[in-house]
Protein backbone atom coordinates (compact mmCIF):
# COMPACT_ATOMS: atom_id res chain seq x y z
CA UNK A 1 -78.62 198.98 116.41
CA UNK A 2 -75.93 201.51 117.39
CA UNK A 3 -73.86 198.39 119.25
CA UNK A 4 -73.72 197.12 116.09
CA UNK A 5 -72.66 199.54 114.29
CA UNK A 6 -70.25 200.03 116.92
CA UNK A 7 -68.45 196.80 116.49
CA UNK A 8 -68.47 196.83 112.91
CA UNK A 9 -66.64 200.10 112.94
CA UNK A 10 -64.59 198.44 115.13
CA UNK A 11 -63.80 195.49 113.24
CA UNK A 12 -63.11 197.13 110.17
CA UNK A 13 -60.76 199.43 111.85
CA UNK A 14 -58.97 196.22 113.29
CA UNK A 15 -58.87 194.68 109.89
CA UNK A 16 -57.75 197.95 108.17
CA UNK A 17 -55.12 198.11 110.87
CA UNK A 18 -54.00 194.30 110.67
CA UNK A 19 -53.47 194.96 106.50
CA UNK A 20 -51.80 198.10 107.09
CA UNK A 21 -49.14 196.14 109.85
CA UNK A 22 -49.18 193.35 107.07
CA UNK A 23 -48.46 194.95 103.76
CA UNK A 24 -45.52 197.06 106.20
CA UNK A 25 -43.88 193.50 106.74
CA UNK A 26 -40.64 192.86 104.79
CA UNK A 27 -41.02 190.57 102.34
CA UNK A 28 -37.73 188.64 102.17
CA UNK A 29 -36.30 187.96 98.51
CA UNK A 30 -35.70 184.05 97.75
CA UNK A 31 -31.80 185.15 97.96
CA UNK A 32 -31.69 186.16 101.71
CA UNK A 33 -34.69 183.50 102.35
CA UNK A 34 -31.61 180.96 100.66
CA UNK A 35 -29.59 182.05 104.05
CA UNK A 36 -31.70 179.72 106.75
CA UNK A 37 -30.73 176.79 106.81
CA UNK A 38 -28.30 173.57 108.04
CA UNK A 39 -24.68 174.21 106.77
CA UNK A 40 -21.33 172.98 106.56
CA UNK A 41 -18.46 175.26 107.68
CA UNK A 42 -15.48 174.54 105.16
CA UNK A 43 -11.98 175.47 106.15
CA UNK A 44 -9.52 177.41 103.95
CA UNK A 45 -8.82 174.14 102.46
CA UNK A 46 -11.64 173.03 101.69
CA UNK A 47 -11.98 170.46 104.17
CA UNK A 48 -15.05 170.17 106.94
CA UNK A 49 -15.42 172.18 109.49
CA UNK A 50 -18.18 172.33 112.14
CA UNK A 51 -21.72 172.81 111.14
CA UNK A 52 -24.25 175.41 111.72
CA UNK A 53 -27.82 176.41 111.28
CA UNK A 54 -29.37 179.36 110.45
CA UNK A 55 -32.47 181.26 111.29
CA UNK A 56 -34.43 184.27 111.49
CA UNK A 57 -35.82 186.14 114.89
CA UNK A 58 -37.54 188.85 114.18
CA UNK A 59 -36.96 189.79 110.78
CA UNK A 60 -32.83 189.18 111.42
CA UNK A 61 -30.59 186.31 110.70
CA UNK A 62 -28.60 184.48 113.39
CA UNK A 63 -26.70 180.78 113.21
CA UNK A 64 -25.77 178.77 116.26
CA UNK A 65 -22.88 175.93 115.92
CA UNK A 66 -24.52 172.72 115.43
CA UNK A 67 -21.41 170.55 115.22
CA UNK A 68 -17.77 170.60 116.81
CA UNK A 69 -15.14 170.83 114.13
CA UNK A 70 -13.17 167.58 113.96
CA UNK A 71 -10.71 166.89 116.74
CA UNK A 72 -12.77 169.44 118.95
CA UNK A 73 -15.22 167.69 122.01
CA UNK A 74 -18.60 168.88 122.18
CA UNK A 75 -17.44 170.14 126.04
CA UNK A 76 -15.06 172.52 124.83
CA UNK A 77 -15.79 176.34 126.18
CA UNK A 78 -14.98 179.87 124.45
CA UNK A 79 -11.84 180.60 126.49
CA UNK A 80 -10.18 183.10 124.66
CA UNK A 81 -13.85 184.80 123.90
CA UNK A 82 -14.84 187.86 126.24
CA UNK A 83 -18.03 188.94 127.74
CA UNK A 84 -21.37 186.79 127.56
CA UNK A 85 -18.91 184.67 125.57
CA UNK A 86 -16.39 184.20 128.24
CA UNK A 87 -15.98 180.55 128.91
CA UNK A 88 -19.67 179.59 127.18
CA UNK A 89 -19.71 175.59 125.65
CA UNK A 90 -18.91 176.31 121.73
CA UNK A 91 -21.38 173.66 120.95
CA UNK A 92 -25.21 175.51 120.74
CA UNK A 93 -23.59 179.02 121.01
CA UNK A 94 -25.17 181.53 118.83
CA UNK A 95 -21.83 183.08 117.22
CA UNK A 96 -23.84 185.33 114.48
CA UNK A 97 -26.21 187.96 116.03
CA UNK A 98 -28.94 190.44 114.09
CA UNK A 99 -28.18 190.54 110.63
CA UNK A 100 -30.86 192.16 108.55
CA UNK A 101 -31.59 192.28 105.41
CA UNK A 102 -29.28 195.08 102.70
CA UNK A 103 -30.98 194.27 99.01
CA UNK A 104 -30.00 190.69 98.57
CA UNK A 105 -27.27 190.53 101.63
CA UNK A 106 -27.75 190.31 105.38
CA UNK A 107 -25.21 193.01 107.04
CA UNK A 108 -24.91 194.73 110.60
CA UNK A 109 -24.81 191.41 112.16
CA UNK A 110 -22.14 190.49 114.48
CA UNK A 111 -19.83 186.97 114.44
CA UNK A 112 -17.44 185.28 116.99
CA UNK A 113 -15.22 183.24 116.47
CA UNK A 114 -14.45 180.67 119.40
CA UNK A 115 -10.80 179.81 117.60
CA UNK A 116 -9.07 183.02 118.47
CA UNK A 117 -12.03 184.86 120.37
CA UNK A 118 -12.45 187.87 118.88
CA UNK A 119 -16.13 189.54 117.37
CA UNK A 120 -15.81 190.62 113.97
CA UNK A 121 -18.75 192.48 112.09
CA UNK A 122 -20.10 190.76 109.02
CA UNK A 123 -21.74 190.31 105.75
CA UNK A 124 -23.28 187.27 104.70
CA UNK A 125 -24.92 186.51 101.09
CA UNK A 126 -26.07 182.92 99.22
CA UNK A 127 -24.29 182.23 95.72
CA UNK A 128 -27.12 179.97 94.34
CA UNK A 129 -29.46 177.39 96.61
CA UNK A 130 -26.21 175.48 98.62
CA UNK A 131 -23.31 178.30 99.08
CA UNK A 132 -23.44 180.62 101.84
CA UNK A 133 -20.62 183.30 102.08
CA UNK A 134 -19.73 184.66 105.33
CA UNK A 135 -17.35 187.82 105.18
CA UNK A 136 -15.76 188.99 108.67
CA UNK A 137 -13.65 191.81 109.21
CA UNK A 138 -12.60 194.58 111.57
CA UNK A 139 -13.55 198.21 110.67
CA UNK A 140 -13.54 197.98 106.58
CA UNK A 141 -14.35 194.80 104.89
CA UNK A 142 -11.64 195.29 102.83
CA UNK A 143 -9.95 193.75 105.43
CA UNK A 144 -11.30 190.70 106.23
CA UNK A 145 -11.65 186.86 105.73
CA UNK A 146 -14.63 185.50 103.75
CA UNK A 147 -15.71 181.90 104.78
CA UNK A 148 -17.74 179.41 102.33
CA UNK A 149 -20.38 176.93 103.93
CA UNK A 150 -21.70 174.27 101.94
CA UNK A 151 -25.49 173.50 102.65
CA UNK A 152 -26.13 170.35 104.19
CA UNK A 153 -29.27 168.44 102.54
């Protein structure tokens, strides 16, 4: 009788624990849920880019490049990038690193970018369903370029 009792203390105390670990969990808002996914990079113009996805590890947002940009070969390496990034194929490279989530934005992430190289920080937010807005800047994001991806069905 007091093995039982035993074990059920035990097992309560193992669920108590396991809702305690749950109901700590962030719950993500359908907003920063709305940044995972497929997307289209669009350039300054408006025109295509390369393509990305999306997706969370461990409660933080990354995105790896799915597709080249047009005119670029799915061989081509990051040779103006430095460190890990030093001469790695663009093509699968995970180029945004550990956003979390701010309210309705993911911030404190970092981004390359294989054109010129160079590792900006960022903030990233969703305007609706299919509009992602990546913002990447140097110091103050008042200074900074903001990119639009379109999401790709």
């Amino acid at each position: 009788m007091t093995r039982c009792k035993t074990l059920c203390a035990f097992a309560l105390a193992f669920l108590a624990l396991a809702f305690v670990a749950g109901a700590g969990a962030q719950q993500l808002s359908p907003k920063l849920q709305n940044a995972v996914g497929h997307w289209q990079i669009l350039n300054s113009d408006g025109t295509p880019g390369g393509k990305a996805e999306t997706y969370l590890e461990n409660g933080k947002l990354f995105g790896r490049v799915t597709e080249m940009k047009p005119g670029h070969s799915p061989h081509d390496v990051c040779i103006k990038c430095s460190g890990e990034f030093k001469d790695q194929v663009i093509l699968g490279m995970v180029f945004m690193r550990n956003f979390h989530p701010d309210g309705d934005d993911w911030v404190g992430g970092t981004v390359v970018d294989p054109e010129n190289g160079k590792e900006y920080q960022g903030k990233i937010w969703t305007v609706g369903k299919d509009s992602l807005h990546l913002r990447g800047f140097i110091g103050v994001s008042l200074f900074g370029r903001t990119e639009v991806w379109a999401r790709i069905p």
